[in-house]
Protein backbone atom coordinates (compact mmCIF):
# COMPACT_ATOMS: atom_id res chain seq x y z
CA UNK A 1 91.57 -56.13 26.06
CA UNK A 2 94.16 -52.86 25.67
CA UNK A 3 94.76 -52.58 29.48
CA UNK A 4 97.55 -53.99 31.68
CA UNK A 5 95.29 -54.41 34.48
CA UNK A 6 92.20 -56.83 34.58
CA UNK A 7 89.23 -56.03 35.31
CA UNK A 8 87.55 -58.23 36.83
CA UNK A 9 83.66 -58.89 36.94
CA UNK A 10 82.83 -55.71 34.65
CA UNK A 11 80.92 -56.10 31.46
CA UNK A 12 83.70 -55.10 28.63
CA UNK A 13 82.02 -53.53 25.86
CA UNK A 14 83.93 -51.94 23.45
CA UNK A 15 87.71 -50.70 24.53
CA UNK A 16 88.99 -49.59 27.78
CA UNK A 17 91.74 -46.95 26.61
CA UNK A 18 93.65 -47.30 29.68
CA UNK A 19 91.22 -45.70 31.38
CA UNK A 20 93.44 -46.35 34.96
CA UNK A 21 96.69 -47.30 33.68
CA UNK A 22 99.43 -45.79 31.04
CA UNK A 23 99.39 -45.95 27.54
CA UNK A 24 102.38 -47.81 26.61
CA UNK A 25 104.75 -46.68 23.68
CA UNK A 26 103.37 -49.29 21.50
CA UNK A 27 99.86 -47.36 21.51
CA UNK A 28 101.26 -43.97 20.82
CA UNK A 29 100.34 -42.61 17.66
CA UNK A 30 101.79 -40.30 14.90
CA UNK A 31 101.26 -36.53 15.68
CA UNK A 32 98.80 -36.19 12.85
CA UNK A 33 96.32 -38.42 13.75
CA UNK A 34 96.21 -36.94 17.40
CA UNK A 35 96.44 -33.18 15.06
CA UNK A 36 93.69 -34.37 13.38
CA UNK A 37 91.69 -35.27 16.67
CA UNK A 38 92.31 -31.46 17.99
CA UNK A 39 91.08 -29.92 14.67
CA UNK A 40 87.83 -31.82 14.74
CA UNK A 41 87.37 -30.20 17.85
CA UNK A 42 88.03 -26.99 16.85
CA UNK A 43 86.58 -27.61 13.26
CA UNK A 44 83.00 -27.73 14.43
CA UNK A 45 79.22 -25.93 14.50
CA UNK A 46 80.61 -24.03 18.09
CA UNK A 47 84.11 -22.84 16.71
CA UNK A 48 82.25 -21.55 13.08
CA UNK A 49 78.92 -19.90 15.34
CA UNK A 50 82.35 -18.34 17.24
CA UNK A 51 83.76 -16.88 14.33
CA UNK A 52 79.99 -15.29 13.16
CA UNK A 53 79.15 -13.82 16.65
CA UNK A 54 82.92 -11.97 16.39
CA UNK A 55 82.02 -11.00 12.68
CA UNK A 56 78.59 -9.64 13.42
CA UNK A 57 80.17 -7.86 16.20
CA UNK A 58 83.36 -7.25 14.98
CA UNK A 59 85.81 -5.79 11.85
CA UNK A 60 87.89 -8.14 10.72
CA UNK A 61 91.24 -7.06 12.32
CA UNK A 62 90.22 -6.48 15.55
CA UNK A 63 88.56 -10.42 14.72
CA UNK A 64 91.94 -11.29 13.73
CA UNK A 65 93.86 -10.28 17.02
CA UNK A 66 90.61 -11.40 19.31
CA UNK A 67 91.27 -14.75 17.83
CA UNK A 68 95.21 -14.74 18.34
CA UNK A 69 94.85 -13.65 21.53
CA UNK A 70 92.34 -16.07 22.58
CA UNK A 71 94.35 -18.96 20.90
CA UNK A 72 98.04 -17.78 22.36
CA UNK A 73 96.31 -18.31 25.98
CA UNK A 74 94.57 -22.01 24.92
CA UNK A 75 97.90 -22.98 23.19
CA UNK A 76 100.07 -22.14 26.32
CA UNK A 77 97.63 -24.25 28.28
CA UNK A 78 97.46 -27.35 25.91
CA UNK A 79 100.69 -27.17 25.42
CA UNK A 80 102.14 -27.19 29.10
CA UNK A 81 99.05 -29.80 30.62
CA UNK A 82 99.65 -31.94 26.68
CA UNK A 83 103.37 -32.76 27.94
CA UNK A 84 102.74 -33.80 31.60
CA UNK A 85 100.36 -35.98 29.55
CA UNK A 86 102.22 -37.22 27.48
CA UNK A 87 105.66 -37.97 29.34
CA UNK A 88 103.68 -39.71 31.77
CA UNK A 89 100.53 -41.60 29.60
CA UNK A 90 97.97 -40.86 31.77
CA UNK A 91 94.35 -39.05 31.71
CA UNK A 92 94.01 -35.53 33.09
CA UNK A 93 91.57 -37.15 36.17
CA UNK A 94 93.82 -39.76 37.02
CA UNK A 95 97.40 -37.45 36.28
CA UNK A 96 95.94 -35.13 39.10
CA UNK A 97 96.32 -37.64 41.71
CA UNK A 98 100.24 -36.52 41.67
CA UNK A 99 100.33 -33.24 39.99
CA UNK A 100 98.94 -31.19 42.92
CA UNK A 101 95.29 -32.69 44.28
CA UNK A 102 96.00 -36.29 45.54
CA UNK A 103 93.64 -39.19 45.63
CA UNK A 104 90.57 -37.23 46.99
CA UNK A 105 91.09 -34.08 45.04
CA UNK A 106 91.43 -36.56 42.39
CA UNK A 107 88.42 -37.98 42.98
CA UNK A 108 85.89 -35.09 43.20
CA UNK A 109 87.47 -33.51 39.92
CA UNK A 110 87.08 -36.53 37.92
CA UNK A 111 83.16 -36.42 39.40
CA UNK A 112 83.46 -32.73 38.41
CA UNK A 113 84.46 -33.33 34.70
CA UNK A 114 82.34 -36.05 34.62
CA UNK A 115 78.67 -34.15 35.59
CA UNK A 116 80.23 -30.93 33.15
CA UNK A 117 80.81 -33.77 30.34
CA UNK A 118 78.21 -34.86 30.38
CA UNK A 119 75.53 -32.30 30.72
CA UNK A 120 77.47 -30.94 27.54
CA UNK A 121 77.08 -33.91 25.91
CA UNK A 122 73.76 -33.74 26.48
CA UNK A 123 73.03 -30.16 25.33
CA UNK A 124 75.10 -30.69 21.90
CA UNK A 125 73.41 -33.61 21.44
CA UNK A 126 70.10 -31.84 21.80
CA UNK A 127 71.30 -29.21 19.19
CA UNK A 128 72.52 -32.35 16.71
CA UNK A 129 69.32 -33.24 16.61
CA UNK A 130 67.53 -30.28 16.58
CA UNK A 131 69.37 -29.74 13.26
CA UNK A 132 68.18 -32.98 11.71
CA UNK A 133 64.84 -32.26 12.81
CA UNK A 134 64.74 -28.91 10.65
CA UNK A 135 66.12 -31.01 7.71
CA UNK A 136 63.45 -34.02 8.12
CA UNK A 137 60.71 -32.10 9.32
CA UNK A 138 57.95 -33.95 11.01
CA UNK A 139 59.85 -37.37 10.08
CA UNK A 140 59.97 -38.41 13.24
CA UNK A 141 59.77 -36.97 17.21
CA UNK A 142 62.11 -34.53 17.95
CA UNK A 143 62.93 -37.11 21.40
CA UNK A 144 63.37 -39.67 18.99
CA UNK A 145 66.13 -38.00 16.91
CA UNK A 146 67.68 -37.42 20.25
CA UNK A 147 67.66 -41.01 20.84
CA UNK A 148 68.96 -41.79 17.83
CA UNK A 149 71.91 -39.09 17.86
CA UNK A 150 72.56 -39.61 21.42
CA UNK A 151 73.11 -43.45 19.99
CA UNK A 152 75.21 -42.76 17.50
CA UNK A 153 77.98 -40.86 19.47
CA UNK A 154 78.24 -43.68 22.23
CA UNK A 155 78.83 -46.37 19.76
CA UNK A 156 81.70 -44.45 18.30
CA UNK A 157 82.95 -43.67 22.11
CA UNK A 158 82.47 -46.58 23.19
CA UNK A 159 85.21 -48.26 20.75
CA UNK A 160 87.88 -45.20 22.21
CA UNK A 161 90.38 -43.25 20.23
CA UNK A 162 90.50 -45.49 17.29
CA UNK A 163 86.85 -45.44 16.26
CA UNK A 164 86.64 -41.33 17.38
CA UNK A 165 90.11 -40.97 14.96
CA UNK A 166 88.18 -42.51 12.18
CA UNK A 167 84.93 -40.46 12.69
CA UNK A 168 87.45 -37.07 12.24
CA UNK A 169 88.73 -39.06 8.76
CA UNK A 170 85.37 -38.07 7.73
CA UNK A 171 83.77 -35.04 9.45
CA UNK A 172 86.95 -32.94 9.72
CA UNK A 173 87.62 -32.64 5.62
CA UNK A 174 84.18 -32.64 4.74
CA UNK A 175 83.53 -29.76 7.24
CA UNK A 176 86.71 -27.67 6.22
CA UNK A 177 85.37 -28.25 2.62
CA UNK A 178 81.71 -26.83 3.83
CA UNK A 179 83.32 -23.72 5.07
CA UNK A 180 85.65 -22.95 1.97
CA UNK A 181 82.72 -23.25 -0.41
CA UNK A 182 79.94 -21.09 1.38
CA UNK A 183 83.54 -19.00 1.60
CA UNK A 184 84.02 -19.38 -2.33
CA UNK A 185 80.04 -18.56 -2.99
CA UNK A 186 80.60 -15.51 -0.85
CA UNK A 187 83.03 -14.53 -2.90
CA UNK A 188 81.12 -14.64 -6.48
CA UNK A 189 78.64 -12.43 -4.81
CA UNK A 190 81.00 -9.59 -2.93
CA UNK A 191 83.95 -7.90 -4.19
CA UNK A 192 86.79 -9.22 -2.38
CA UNK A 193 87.77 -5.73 -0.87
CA UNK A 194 84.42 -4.77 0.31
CA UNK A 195 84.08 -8.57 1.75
CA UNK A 196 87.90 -7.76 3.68
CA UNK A 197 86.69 -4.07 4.20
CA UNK A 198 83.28 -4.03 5.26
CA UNK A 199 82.66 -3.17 8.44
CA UNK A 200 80.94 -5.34 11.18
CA UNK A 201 76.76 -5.26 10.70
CA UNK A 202 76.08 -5.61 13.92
CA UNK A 203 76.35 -4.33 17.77
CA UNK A 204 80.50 -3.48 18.39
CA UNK A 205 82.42 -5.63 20.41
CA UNK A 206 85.89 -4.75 22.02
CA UNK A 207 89.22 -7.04 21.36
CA UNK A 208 89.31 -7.87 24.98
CA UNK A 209 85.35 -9.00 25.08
CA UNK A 210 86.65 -10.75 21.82
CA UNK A 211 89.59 -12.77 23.37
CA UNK A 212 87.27 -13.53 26.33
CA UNK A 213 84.85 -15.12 24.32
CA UNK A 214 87.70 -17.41 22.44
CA UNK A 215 89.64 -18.28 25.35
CA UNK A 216 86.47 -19.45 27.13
CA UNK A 217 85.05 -21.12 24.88
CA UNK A 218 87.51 -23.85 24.84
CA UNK A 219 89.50 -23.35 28.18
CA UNK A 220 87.92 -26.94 29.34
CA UNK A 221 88.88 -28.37 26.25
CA UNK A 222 92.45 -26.72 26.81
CA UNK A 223 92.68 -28.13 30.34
CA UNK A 224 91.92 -31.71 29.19
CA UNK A 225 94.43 -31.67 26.92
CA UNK A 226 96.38 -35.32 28.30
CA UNK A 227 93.08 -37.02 27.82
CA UNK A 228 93.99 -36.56 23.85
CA UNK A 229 97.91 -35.98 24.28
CA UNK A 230 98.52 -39.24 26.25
CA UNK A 231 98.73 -41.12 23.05
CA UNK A 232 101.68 -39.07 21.93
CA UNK A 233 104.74 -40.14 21.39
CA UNK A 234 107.29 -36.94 22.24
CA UNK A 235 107.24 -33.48 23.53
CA UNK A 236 107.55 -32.00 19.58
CA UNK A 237 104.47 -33.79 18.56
CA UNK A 238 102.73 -32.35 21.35
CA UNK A 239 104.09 -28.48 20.58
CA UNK A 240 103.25 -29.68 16.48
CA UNK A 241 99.10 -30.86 17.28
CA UNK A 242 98.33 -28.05 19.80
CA UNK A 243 100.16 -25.39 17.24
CA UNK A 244 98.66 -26.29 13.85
CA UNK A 245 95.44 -27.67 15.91
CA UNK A 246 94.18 -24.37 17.26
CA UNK A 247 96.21 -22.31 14.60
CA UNK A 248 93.92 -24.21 11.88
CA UNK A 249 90.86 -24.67 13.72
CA UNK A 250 90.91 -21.28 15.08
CA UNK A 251 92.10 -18.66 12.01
CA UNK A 252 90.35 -21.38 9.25
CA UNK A 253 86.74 -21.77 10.84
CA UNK A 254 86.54 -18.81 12.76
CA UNK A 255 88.14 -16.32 10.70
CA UNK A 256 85.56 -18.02 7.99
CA UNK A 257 83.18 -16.98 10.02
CA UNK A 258 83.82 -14.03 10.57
CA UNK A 259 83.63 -13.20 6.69
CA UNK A 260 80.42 -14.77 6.34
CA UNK A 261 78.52 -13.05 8.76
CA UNK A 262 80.22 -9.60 7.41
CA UNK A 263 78.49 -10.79 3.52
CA UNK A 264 75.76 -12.13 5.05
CA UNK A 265 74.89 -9.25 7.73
CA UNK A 266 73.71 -12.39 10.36
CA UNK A 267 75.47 -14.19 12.72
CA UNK A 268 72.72 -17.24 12.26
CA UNK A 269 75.15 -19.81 11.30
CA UNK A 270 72.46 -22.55 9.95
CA UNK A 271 71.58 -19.42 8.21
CA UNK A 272 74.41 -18.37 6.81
CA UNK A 273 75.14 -22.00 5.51
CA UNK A 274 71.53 -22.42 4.41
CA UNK A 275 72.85 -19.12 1.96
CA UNK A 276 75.84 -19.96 0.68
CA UNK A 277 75.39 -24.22 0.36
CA UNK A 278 71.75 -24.98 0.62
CA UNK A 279 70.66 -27.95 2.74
CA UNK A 280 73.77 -30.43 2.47
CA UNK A 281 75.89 -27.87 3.57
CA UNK A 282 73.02 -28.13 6.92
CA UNK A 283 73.63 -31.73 6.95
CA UNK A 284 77.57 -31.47 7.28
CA UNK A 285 77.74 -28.89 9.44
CA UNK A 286 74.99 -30.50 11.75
CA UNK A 287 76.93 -33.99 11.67
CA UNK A 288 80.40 -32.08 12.32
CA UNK A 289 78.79 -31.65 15.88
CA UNK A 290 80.26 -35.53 16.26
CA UNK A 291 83.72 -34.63 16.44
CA UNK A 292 83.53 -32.45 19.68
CA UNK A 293 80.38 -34.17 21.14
CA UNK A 294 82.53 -37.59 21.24
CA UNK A 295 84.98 -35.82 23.14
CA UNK A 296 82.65 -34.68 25.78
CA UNK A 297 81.21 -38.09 26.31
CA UNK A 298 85.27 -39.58 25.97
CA UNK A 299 86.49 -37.75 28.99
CA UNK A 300 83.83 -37.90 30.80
CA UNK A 301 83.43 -41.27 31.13
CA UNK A 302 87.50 -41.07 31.83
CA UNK A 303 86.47 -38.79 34.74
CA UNK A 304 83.96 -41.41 36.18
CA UNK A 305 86.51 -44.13 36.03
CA UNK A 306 89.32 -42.41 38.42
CA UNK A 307 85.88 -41.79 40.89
CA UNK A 308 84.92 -45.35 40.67
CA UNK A 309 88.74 -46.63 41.18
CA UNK A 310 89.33 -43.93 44.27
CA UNK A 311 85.93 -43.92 45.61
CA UNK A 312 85.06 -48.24 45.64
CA UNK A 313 88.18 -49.25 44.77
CA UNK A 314 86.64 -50.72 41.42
CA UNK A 315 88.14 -50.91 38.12
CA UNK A 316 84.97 -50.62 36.17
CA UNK A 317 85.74 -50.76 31.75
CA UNK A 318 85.34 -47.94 30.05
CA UNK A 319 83.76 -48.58 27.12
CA UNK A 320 80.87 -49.51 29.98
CA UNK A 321 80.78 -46.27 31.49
CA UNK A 322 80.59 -44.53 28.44
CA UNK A 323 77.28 -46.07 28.23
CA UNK A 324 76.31 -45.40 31.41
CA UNK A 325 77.34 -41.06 31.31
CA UNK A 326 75.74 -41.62 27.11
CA UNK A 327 72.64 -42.92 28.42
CA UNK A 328 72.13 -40.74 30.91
CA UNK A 329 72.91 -37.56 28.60
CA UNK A 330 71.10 -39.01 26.39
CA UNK A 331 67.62 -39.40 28.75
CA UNK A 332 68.17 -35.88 30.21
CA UNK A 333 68.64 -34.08 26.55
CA UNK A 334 65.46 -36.05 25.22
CA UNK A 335 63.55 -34.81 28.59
CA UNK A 336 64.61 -31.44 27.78
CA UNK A 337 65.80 -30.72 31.16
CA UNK A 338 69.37 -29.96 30.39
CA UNK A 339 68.62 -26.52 28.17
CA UNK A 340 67.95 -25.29 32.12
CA UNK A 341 71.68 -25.82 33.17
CA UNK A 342 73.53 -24.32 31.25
CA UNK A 343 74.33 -21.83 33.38
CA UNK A 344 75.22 -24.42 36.47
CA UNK A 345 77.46 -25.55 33.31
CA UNK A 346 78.59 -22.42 32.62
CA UNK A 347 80.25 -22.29 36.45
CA UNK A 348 81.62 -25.59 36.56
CA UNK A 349 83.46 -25.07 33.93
CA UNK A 350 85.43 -21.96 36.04
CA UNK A 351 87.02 -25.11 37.69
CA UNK A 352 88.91 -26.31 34.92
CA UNK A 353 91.14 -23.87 34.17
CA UNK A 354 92.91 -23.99 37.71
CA UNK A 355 93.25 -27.62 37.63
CA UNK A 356 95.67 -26.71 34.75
CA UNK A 357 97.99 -24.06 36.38
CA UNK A 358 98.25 -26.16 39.67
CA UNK A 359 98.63 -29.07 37.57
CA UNK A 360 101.66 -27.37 35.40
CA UNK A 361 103.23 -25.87 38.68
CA UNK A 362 103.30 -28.85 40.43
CA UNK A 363 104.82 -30.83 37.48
CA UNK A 364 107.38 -28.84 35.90
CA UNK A 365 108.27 -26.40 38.47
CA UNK A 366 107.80 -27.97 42.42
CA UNK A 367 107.68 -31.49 40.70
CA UNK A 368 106.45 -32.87 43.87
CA UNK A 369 105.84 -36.47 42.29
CA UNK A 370 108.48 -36.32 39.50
CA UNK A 371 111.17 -39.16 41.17
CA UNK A 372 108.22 -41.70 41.76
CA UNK A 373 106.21 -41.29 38.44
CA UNK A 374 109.79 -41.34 36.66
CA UNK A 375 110.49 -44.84 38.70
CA UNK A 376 107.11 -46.48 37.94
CA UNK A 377 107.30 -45.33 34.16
CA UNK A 378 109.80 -47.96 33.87
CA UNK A 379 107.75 -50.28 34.81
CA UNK A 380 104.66 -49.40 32.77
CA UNK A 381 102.66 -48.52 36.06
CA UNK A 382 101.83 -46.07 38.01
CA UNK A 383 103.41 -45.11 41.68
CA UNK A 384 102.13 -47.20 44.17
CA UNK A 385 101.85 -44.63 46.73
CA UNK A 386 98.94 -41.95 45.63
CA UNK A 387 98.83 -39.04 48.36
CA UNK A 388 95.41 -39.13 50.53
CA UNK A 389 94.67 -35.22 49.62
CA UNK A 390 96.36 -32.18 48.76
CA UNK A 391 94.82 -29.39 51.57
CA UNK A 392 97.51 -26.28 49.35
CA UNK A 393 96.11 -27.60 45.98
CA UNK A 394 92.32 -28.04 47.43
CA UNK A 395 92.33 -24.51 48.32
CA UNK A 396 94.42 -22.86 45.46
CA UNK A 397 92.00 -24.45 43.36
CA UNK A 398 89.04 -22.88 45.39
CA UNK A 399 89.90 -19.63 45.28
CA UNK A 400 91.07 -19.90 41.48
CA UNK A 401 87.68 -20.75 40.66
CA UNK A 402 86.19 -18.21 42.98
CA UNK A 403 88.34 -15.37 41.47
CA UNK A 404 87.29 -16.53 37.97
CA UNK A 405 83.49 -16.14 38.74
CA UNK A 406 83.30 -13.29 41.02
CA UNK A 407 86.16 -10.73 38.88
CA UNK A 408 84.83 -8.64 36.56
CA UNK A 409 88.06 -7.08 34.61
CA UNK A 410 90.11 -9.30 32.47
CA UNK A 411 89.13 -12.94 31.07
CA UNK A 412 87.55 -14.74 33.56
CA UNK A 413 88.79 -17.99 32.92
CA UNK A 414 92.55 -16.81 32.71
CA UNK A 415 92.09 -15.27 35.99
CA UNK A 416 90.81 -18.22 37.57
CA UNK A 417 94.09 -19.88 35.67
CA UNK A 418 96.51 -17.51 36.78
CA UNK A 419 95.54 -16.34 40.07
CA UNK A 420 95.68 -20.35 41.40
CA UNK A 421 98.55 -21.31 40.12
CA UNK A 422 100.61 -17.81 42.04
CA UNK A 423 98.56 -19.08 45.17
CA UNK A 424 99.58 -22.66 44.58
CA UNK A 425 103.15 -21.81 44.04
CA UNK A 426 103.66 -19.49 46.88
CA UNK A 427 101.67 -21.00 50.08
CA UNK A 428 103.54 -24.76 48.69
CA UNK A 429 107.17 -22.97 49.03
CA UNK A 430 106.04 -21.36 52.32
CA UNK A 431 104.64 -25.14 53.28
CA UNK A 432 107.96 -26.94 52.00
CA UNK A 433 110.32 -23.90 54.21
CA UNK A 434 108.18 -24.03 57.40
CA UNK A 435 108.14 -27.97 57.17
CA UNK A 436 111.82 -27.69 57.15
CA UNK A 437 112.66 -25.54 59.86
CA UNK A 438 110.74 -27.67 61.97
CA UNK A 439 112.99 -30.72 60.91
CA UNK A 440 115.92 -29.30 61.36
CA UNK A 441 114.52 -28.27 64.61
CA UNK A 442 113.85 -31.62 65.48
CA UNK A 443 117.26 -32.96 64.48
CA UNK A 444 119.35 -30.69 65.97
């Protein structure tokens, strides 16, 4: 078992990850292979359908600065939240217990990334099949597939970060391979200039409408950055994965994309790849949807452990829970009742990104927890006080998320970022003066 602490009286099934503890230095890993993890989530079916809805909307230099606009914003944020994670080991649930929400903020946002995670999980999943299904035709149930996908991605969770960093060995290449060739075939049949020239065949769509869609589409991914960066072993390797991670996965797939829908004149990405590499291009880019879906199901059941632990007080095994959040994905993607929440999805996941600023304020700039998370490091544990609540981060994050939803200029989700972590910043500072004054009050 890969955990200092023991479990006791839980069912261990596969690996635990640390799920509640540190990662020690001897589980770090070289930068790559974490790189490689942060590609396959950015080399997948949502990141190349990205790139086609910007080219079908779209020329491709206003495509070009959408997308590096977009990624500057989700690099900052991985970046910053990757380094708490990593100096300190720990998940992004349980890390929030002393960067800014204490135990019961803790709690309900590990419940909150948890339900999101899930119900994503569940709605990819349902879309992984769904491809299958077109390629197999009347082979089997279309619940069945389901079942059978829905399988398939918990027994890879199930065994943690080693067993998810061998499934990108294989999906990440053979996907960047897909997207070069049905690049290449575009090429034999379009002049390269009219291919970089042509203009966009579908409705326009502004820079800013551009960035919005790039930066949102992977803000949660962003914000759960430690989940991944955890098993880091410095600062560089952190700045080296997040930079060639979203530089790659962004510009590679998506600007990719974006040429393919200009030579195709469709932003119907089984369509375009049905074009350009027939029906094993399909089959790749349908199985690609591992390498994010095993990410949704990873951190969720992450999530659901810090709930568990602060909730009962019970140290439940990963590699069980992941069973547990798979199954019931799983159920609820086969049932077809999931395709009906995306939108509750949709505003959960204006949550995340203030978790991230309050999380990055309260670590690097108030460091509010630094001294006692520096003194258990040495130790391999964690502090063995954990703050009841956080009332400053509790609302900061409230009206982050409430911004995020309710503005309509800007990109939502860097509103929602920004405007929580001023609030955070400012009312702690006026907390920390007022607090003491009153000492000083008191002692004098």
């Amino acid at each position: 078992m890969n955990t200092a602490v023991k479990l006791e009286g839980d069912l261990h099934i596969g690996r635990d990850d640390f799920a509640l503890t540190r990662v020690p230095q001897t589980e770090r890993r070289h930068w790559f292979v974490v790189c490689l993890q942060r590609w396959g989530q950015l080399s997948a079916l949502s990141q190349f359908l990205l790139g086609a809805t910007l080219g079908f909307g779209m020329d491709l230099w206003p495509a070009f600065w959408a997308f590096t606009l977009g990624a500057v914003i989700l690099e900052i944020v991985g970046i910053f939240t990757g380094i708490a994670g990593m100096r300190e080991g720990l998940n992004t649930s349980l890390l929030t217990r002393w960067t800014g929400f204490g135990r019961i903020g803790s709690s309900l946002l590990g419940l909150i990334i948890t339900i999101s995670l899930m119900g994503w999980f569940g709605v990819q999943n349902a879309v992984f099949a769904s491809g299958i299904d077109s390629l197999l035709p009347h082979l089997l149930p279309l619940w069945t597939w389901q079942i059978l996908t829905g399988a398939a991605v918990i027994l890879i969770v199930v065994w943690g970060f080693l067993s998810m960093s061998w499934t990108a060995y294989i999906t990440v290449p053979a996907f960047v391979l897909l997207c070069f060739y049905s690049l290449g075939v575009a090429f034999t049949r379009h002049p390269l200039g009219q291919l970089f020239g042509s203009p966009h065949p579908g409705p326009a769509l502004s820079i800013p409408a551009g960035a919005t869609l790039v930066a949102g589409g992977f803000i949660v991914g962003a914000v759960i950055t430690p989940d991944m960066s955890r098993f880091n072993r410095s600062a560089a390797d952190v700045v080296k994965q997040t930079i060639a991670g979203f530089t790659l996965g962004e510009y590679t797939i998506g600007m990719i994309g974006v040429l393919l829908a200009h030579a195709v004149k469709t932003s119907n990405v089984i369509g375009i790849v049905t074009t350009t590499s027939g029906a094993i291009g399909v089959v790749i880019l349908v199985v690609a949807t591992l390498k994010i879906n095993d990410w949704n199901l990873y951190s969720g059941s992450l999530g659901l452990a810090n709930f568990i632990d602060t909730l009962f007080g019970r140290r439940v095994h990963r590699g069980l829970l992941t069973l547990v959040v798979g199954i019931i994905g799983t159920a609820l993607s086969a049932l077809g009742i999931l395709q009906h929440f995306v939108g509750f999805l949709t505003l959960l996941g204006v949550a995340f990104p203030p978790v991230a600023s309050i999380m990055v304020v309260d670590y690097f700039l108030l460091k509010t927890h630094r001294r006692e998370l520096a003194e258990s490091a040495r130790t391999g544990t964690t502090p063995a006080r954990v703050p009841g609540w956080n009332l400053v981060g509790l609302v900061s994050w409230l009206i982050g998320s409430v911004a995020g939803w309710y503005l309509q200029w800007g990109i939502g989700s860097i509103n929602a970022l920004v405007i929580a972590a001023v609030v955070y910043f400012v009312i702690s500072r006026v907390v920390a003066m007022v607090t003491l004054s009153q000492r000083s009050k008191a002692a004098a």
